[in-house]
Protein backbone atom coordinates (compact mmCIF):
# COMPACT_ATOMS: atom_id res chain seq x y z
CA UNK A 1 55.76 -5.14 -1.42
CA UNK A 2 52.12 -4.08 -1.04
CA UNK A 3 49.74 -6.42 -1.55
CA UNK A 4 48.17 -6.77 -4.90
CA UNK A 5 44.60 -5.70 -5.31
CA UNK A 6 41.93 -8.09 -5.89
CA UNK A 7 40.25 -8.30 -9.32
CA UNK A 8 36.75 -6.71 -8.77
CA UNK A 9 34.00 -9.23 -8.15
CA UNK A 10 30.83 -8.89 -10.49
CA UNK A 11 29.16 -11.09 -7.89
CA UNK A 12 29.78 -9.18 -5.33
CA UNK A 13 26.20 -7.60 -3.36
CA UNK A 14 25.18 -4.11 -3.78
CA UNK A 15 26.45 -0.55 -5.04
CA UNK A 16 29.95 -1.31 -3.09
CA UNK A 17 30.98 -4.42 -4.34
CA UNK A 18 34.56 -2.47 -5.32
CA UNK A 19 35.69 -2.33 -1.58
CA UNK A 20 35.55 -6.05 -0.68
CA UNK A 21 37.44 -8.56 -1.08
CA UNK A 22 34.40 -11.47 -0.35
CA UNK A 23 30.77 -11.76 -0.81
CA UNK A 24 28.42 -11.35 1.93
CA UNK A 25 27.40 -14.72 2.99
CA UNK A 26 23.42 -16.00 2.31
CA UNK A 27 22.55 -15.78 5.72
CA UNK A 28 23.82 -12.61 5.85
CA UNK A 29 21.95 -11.39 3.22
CA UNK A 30 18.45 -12.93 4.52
CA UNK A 31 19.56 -11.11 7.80
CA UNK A 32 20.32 -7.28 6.27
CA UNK A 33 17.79 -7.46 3.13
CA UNK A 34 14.50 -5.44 3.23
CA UNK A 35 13.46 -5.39 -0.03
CA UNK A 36 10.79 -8.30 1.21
CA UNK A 37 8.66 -5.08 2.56
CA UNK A 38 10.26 -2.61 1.45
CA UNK A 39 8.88 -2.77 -1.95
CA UNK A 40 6.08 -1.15 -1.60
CA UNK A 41 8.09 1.85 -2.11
CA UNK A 42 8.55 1.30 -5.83
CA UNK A 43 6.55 3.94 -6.57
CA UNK A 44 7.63 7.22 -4.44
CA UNK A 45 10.94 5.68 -5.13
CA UNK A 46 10.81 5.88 -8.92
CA UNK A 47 8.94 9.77 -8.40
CA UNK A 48 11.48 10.76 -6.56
CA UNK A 49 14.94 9.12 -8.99
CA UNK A 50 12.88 10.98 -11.68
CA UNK A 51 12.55 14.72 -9.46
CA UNK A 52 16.20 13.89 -8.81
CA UNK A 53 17.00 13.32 -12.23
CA UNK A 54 15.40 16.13 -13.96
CA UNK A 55 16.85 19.01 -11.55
CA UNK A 56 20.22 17.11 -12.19
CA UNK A 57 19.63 18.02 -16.12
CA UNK A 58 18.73 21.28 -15.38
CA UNK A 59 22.02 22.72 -13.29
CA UNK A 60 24.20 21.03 -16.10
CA UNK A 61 24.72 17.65 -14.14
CA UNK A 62 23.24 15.19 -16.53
CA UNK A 63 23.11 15.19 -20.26
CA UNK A 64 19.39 15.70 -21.97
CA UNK A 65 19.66 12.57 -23.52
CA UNK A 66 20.81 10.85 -20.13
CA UNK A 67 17.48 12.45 -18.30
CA UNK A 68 15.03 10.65 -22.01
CA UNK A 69 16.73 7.66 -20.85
CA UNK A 70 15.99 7.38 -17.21
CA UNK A 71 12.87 8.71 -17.74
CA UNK A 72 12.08 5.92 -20.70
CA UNK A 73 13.77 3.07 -18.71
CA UNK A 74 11.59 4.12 -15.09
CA UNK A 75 8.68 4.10 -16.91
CA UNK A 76 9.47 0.60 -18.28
CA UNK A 77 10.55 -0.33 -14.34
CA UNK A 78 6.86 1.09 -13.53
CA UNK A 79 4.77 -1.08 -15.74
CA UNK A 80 7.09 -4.59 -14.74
CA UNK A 81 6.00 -3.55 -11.42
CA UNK A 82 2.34 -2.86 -11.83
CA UNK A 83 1.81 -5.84 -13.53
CA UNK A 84 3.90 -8.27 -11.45
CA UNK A 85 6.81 -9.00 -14.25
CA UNK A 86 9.68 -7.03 -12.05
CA UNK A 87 12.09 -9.50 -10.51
CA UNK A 88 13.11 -8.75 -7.42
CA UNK A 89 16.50 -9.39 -6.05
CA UNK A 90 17.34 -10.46 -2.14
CA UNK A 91 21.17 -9.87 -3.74
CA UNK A 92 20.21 -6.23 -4.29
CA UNK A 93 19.28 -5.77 -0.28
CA UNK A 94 16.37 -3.32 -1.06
CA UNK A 95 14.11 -1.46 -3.43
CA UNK A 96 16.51 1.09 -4.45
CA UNK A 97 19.38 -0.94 -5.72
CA UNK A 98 16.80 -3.56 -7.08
CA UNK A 99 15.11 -0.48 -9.45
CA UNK A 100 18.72 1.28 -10.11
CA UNK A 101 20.18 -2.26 -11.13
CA UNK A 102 17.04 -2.49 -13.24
CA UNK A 103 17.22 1.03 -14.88
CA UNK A 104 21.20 0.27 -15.91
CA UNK A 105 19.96 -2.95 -17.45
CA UNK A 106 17.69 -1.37 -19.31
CA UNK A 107 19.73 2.05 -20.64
CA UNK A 108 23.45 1.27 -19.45
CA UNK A 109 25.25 4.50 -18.25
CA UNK A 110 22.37 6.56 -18.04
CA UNK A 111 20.83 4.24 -15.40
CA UNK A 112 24.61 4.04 -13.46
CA UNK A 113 24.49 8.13 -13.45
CA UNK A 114 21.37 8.57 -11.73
CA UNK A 115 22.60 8.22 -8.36
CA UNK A 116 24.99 11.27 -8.74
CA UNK A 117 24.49 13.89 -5.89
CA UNK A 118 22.54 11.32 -3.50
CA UNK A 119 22.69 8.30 -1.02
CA UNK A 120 20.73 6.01 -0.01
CA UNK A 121 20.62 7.72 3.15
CA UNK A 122 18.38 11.15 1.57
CA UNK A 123 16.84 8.64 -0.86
CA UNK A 124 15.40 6.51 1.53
CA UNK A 125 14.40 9.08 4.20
CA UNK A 126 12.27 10.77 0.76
CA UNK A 127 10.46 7.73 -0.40
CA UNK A 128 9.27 7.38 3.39
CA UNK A 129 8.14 10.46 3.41
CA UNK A 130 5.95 10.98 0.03
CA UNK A 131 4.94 7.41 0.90
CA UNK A 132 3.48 8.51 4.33
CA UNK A 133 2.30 11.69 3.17
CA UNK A 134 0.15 9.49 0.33
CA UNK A 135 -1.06 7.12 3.78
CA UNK A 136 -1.74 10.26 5.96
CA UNK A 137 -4.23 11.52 2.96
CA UNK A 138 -6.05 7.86 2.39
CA UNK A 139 -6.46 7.57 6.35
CA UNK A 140 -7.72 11.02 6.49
CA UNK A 141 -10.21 10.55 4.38
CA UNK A 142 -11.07 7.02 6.30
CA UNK A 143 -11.59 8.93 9.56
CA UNK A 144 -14.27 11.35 7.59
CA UNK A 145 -16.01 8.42 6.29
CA UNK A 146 -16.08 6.79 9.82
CA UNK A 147 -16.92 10.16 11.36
CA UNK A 148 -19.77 10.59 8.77
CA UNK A 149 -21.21 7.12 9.47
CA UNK A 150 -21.21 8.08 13.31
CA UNK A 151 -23.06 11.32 12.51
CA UNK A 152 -25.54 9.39 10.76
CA UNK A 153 -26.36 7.04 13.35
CA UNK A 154 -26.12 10.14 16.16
CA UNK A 155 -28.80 12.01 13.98
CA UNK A 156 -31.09 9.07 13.85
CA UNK A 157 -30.55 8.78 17.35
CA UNK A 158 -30.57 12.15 18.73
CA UNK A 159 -33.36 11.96 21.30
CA UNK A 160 -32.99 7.80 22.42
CA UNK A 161 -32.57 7.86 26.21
CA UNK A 162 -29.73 6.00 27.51
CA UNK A 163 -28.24 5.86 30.65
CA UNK A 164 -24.94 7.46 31.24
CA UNK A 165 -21.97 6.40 33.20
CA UNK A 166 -19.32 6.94 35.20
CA UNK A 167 -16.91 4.25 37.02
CA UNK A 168 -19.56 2.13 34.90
CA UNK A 169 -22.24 3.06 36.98
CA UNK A 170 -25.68 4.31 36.10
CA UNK A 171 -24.41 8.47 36.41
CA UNK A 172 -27.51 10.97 35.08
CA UNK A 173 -29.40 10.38 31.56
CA UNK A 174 -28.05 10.92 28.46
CA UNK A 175 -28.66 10.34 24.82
CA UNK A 176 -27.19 7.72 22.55
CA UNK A 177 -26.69 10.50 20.11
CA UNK A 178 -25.00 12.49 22.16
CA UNK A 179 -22.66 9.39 23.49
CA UNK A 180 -22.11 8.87 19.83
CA UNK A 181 -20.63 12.19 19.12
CA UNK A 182 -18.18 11.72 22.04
CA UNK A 183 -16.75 9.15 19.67
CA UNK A 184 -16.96 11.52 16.78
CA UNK A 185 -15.22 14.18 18.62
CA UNK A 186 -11.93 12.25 19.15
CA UNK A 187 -12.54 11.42 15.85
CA UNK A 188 -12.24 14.81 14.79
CA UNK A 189 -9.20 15.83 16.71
CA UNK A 190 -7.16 12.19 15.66
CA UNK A 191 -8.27 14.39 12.22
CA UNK A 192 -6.50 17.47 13.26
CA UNK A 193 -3.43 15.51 14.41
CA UNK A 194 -2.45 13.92 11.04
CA UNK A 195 -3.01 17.27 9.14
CA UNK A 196 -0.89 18.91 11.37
CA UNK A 197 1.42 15.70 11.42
CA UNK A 198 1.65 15.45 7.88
CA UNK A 199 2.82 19.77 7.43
CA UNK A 200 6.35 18.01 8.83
CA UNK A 201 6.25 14.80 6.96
CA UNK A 202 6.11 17.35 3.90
CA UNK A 203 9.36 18.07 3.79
CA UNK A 204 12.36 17.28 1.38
CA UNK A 205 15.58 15.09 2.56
CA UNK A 206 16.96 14.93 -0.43
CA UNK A 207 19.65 16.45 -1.20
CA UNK A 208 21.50 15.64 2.09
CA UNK A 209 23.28 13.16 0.37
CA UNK A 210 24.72 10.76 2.77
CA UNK A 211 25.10 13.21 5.99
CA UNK A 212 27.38 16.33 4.64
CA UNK A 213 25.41 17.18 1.41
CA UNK A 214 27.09 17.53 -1.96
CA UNK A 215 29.42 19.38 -4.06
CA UNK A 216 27.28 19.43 -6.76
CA UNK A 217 25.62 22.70 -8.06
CA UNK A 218 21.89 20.58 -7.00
CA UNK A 219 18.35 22.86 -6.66
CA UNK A 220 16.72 21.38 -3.84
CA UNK A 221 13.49 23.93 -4.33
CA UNK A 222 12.85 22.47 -7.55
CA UNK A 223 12.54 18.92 -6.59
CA UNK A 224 10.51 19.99 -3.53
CA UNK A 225 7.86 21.84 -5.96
CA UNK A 226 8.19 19.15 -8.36
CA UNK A 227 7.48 16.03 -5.88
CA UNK A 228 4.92 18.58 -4.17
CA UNK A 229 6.63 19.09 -0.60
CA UNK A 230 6.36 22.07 1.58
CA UNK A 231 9.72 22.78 2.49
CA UNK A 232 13.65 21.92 3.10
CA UNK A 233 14.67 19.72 5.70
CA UNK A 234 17.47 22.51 6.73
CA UNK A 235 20.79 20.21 8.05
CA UNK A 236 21.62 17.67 6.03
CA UNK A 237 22.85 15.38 9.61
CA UNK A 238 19.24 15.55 10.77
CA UNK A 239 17.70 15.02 7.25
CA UNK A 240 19.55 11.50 6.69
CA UNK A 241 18.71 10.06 10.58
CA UNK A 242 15.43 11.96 11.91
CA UNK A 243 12.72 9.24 11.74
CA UNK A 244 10.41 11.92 14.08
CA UNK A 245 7.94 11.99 11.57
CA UNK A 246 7.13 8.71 11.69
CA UNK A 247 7.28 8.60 15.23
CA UNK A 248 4.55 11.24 15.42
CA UNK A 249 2.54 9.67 12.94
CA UNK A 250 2.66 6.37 14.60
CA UNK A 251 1.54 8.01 17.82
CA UNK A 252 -1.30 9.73 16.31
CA UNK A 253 -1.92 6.47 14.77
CA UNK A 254 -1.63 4.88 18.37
CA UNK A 255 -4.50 7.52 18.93
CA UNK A 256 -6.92 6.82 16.75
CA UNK A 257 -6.60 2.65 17.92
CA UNK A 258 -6.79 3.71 21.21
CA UNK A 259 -10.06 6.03 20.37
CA UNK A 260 -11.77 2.73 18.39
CA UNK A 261 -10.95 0.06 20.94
CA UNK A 262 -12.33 2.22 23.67
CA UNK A 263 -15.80 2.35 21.10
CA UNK A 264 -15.22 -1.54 20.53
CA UNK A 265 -15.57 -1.89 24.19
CA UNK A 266 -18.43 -0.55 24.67
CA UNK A 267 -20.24 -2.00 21.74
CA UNK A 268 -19.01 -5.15 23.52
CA UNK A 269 -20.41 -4.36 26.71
CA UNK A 270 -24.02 -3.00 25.00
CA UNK A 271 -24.61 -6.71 23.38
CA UNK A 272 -23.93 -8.49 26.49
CA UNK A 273 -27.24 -9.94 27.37
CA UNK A 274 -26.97 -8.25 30.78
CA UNK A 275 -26.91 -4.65 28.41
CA UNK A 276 -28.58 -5.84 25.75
CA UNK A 277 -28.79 -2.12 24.06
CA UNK A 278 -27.65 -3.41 20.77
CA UNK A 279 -27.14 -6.13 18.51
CA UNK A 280 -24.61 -6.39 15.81
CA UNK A 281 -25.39 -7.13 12.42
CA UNK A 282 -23.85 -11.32 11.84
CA UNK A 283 -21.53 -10.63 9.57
CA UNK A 284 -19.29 -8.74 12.17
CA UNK A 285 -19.76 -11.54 14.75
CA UNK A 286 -19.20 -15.40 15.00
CA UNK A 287 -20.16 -18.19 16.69
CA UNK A 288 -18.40 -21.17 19.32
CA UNK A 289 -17.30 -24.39 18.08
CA UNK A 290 -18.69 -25.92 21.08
CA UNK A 291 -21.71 -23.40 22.58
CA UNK A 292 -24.30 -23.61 19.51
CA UNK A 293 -26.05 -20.33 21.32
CA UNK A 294 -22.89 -17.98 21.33
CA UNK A 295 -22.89 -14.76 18.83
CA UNK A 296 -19.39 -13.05 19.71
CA UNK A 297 -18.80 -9.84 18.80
CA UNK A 298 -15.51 -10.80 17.10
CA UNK A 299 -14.70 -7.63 15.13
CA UNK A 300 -14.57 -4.95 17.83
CA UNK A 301 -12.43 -8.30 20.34
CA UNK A 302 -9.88 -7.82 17.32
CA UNK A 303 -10.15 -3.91 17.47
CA UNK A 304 -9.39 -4.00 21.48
CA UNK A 305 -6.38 -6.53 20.65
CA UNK A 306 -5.20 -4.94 17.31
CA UNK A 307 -4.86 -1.30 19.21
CA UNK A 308 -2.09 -3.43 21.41
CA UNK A 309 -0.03 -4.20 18.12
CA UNK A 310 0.10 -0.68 16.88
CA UNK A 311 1.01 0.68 20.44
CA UNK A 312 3.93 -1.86 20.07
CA UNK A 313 4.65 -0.17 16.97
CA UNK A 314 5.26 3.23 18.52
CA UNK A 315 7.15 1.46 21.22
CA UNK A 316 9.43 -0.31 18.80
CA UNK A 317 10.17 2.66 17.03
CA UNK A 318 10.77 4.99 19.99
CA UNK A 319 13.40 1.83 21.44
CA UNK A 320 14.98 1.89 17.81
CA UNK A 321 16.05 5.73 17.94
CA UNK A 322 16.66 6.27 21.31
CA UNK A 323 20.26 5.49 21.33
CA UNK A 324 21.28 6.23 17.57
CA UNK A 325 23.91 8.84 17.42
CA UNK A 326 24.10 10.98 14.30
CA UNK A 327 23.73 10.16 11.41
CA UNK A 328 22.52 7.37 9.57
CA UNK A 329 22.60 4.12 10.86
CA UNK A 330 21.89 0.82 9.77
CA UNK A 331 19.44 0.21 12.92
CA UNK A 332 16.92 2.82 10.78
CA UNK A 333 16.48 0.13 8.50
CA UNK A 334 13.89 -1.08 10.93
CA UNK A 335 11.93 1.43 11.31
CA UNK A 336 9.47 0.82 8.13
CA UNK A 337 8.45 -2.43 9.24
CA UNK A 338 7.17 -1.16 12.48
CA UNK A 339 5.59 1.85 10.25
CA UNK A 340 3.99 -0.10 7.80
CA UNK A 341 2.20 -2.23 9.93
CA UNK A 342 0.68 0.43 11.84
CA UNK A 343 -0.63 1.98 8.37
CA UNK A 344 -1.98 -1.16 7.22
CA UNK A 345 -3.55 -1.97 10.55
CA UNK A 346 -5.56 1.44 10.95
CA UNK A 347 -6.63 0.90 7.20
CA UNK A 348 -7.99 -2.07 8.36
CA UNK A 349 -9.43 -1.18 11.21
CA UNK A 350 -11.27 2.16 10.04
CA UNK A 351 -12.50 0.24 6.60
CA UNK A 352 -14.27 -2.79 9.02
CA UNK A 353 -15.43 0.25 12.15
CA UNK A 354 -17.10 2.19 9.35
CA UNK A 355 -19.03 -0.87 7.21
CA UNK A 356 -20.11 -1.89 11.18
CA UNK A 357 -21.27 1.61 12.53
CA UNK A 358 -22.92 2.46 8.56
CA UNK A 359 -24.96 -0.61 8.70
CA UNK A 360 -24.59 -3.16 11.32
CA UNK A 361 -25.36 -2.01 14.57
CA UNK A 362 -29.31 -1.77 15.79
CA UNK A 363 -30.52 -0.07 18.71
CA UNK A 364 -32.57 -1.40 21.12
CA UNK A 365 -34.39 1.83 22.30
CA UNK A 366 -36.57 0.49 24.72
CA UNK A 367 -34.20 -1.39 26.63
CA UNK A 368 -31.67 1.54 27.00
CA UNK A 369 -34.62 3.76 28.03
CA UNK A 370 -35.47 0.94 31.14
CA UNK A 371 -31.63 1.15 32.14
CA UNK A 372 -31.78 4.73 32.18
CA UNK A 373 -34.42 4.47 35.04
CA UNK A 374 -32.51 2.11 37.31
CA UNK A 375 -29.51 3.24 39.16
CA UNK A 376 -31.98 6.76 40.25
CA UNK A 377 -30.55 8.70 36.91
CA UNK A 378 -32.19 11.76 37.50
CA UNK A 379 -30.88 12.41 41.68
CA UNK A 380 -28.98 14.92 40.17
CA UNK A 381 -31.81 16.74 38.87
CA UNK A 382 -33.20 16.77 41.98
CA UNK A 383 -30.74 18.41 43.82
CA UNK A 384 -30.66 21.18 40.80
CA UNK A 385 -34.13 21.44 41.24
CA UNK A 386 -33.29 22.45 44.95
CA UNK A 387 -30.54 24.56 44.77
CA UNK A 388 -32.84 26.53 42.33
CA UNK A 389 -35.19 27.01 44.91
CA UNK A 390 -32.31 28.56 47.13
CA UNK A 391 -30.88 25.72 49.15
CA UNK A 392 -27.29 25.40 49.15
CA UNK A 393 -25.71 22.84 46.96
CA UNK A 394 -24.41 21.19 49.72
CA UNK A 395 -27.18 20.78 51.86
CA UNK A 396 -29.37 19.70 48.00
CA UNK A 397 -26.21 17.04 47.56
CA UNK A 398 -27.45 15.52 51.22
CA UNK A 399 -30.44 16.00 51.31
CA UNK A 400 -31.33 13.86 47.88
CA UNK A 401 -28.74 11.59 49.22
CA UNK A 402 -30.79 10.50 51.94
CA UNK A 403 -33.62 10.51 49.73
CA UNK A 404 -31.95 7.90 47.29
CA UNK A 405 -30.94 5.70 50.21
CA UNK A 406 -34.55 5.65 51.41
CA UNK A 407 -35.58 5.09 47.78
CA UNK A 408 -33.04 2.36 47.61
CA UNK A 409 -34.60 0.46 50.77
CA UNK A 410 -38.15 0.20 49.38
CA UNK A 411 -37.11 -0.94 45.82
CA UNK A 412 -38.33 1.98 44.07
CA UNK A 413 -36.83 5.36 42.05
CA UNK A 414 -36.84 8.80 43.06
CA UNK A 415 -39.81 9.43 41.12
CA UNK A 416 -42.23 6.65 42.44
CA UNK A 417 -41.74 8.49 46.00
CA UNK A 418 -45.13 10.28 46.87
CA UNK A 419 -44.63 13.87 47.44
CA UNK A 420 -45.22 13.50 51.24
CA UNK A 421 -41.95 10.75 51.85
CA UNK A 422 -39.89 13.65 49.00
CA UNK A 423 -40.88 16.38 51.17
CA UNK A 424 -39.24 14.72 54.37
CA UNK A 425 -36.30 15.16 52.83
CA UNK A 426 -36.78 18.52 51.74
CA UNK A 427 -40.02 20.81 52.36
CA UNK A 428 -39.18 23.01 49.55
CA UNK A 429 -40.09 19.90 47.33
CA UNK A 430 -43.21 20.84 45.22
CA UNK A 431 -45.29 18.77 42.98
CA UNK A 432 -43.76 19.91 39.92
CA UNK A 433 -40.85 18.15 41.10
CA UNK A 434 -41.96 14.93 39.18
CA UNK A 435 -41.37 16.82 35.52
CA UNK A 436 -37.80 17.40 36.71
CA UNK A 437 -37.46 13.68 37.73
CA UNK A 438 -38.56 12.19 34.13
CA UNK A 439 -35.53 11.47 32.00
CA UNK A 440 -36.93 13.40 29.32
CA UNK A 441 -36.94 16.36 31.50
CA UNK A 442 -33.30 15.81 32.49
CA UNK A 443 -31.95 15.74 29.30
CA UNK A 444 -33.93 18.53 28.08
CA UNK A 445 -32.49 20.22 30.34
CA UNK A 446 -28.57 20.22 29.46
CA UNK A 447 -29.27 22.48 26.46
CA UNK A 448 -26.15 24.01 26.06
CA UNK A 449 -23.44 23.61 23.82
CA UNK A 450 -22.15 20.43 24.15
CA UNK A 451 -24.95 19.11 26.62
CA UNK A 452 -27.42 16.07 25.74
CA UNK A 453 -30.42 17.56 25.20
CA UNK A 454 -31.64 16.40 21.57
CA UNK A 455 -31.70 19.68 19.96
CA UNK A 456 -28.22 20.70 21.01
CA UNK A 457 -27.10 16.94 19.94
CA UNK A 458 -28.56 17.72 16.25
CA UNK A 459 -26.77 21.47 16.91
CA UNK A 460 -23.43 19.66 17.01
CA UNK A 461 -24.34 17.01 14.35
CA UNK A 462 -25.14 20.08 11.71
CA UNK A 463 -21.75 21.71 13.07
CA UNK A 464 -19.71 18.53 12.46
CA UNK A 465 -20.59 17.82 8.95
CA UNK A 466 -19.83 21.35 7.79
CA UNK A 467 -16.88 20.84 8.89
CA UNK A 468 -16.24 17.42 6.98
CA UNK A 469 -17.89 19.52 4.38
CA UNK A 470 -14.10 21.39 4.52
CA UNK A 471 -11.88 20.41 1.57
């Protein structure tokens, strides 16, 4: 005789209680629940159980008066949330099951029909999506606002002398504007990545159900227009377990980190003493418990050691697919918190660069201009100046070599020479040689596109801000 079956447990956890025989033990719960973080999806989630809803009503699925009572009941759901009243459930595992128990509370069957034609898988992989597509746009924006502030500063700065470098030694001239706009320029193209990233974010899951699809007569198109994406995820396998979207963004977001802590370095370096080319503003710094002298540059420390956490975001998430087969898989469950705390921490990050590079950075002039003559900035100059008078670059590249070295032994730059000790070097040498060894002169001279002199600096300023100008 078969075993009888169990009476159905109302206390049982979740959408499934019908299938087991036990309840899933606390720890259990603690161990497999998300709605903790996963919350903050209330929102897409609730957009996207309404789409759902409405194209259900429209291909005969739900009843009219089923559809005015989801829609009555989310709205309700939408206000307990906004103003704190919802009560969340770690019994319910996550956001979805928390809102749908909620909605069938509120207007019984209506709320328990809903989830016709979907899982959790397509539902989940949706509300990620129009959640990151909302993050990609409110970043975007952050970058302009950062990239603006930079252009500001670059502008006001267009024609300050500073020395360049390279292995972080003295190189040729250059100007702080121009050094600025390096930073705007990866800037721009950390810009260019989320746009692009975000055209394949923009696209609809649901629908997939939980791997296969559905039977039902469902319009995908419609809920794509309604919720505002740009397309069909086309197999319904791929749709439920592809998490490459947020891989991408999370590696663009890795990007941008890696773009500020490389500025937060340097801003670190210019207001050491031994720089001394800037000072920040107090509110981004802090002092020692112990040194009563100390000013530390706290904010762009944290910007260097916050880029590390978001890398290990990217890392986590590439270690959490790399061995998933298809489809879904409960391992996916971790890849929000991983996402969400690379989101929050570029927020963070661009909201704190911006207020510092807007208002609380000043330039020591001067003392960047005195660097730029150590370290014999201009030697390269010298051998263009040659090399324009016919000698072979070559024999220019030695000949100012042995020039510097002499230089070098009595204390002194290229330009302090007389003309006699230049010319033993090189006969060719004339006294107009001297206007081509001034750092004005030398970064006059790079006026190209793209080089340091200060009117092709405020050439690419003007060019970048149409740009931002863009809608």
């Amino acid at each position: 005789m078969a075993d009888p079956v169990p009476p159905r447990n109302p206390s049982l956890q979740g959408g499934w209680s019908g299938r087991f025989s036990e309840p899933v033990s606390d720890l259990v719960k603690r161990y497999t629940a998300s709605v903790a973080f996963d919350r903050r999806l209330a929102a897409v989630d609730i957009a996207g159980s309404i789409a759902h809803a409405r194209m259900l009503t429209e291909v005969g699925v739900l009843a009219p008066a089923d559809l005015e009572a989801i829609e009555r009941g989310m709205e309700t759901i939408r206000g307990e949330i906004g103003r704190g009243e919802f009560e969340w459930s770690l019994d319910l595992e996550d956001v979805h099951l928390n809102i749908e128990r909620r909605l069938t509370t509120l207007v019984g069957d209506a709320g328990k029909r809903l989830h016709t034609a979907r899982s959790r898988n397509d539902q989940v992989a949706t509300d990620i999506r129009l959640w990151l597509r909302g993050e990609i746009d409110s970043l975007s924006a952050q970058l302009a606002g950062l990239r603006r502030a930079l252009l500001d500063v670059a502008a006001e700065h267009a024609a300050t002398i500073m020395p360049g470098f390279t292995h972080l030694q003295v190189a040729q001239p250059v100007t702080f504007g121009h050094h600025l706009l390096a930073y705007e320029a990866m800037l721009a193209r950390d810009m260019e990545r989320f746009v692009d990233c975000r055209r394949r974010v923009n696209r609809l899951p649901l629908g997939s159900a939980a791997l296969a699809g559905t039977s039902f007569p469902i319009d995908r198109d419609r809920v794509a227009r309604e919720l505002g994406f740009e397309g069909l995820c086309t197999n319904s396998l791929d749709a439920v377990s592809d998490r490459d979207f947020a891989l991408e963004f999370t590696a663009a977001a890795a990007l941008v980190m890696l773009h500020l802590s490389r500025f937060a370095e340097e801003l670190i370096l210019w207001m050491s003493p031994r720089f001394a080319f800037i000072a920040l503003a107090d509110r981004f710094c802090t002092g020692s418990s112990i040194m009563p002298q100390k000013k530390n540059p706290d904010v762009p420390e944290l910007v260097r050691g916050k880029t590390g956490r978001v890398v290990g975001d990217l890392v986590g998430l590439l270690m959490l697919m790399k061995g998933q087969p298809l489809a879904y898989n409960k391992d996916n469950q971790e890849d929000k918190e991983p996402l969400f705390d690379a989101v929050d921490t570029l927020a963070d990050t661009l909201a704190v660069m911006t207020d510092l590079v807007a208002g609380g950075i000043r330039v020591d002039a001067a003392r960047m201009r005195a660097a730029a003559s150590e370290g014999f900035a201009t030697a390269t100059d010298l051998a263009d100046y040659l090399v324009k008078q016919g000698t072979p670059f070559r024999d220019a590249h030695e000949a100012v070599a042995r020039a510097v070295r002499h230089a070098e032994t009595k204390g002194v730059d290229l330009a302090d020479l007389p003309l006699p000790e230049l010319q033993a070097f090189a006969p060719g040498i004339g006294a107009d040689v001297f206007a081509v060894l001034t750092l004005d002169g030398s970064v006059a001279s790079r006026a190209h596109p793209g080089g340091t002199a200060p009117a092709q600096v405020r050439a690419a300023i003007d060019a970048a801000r149409a740009t931002l100008k863009d809608p």
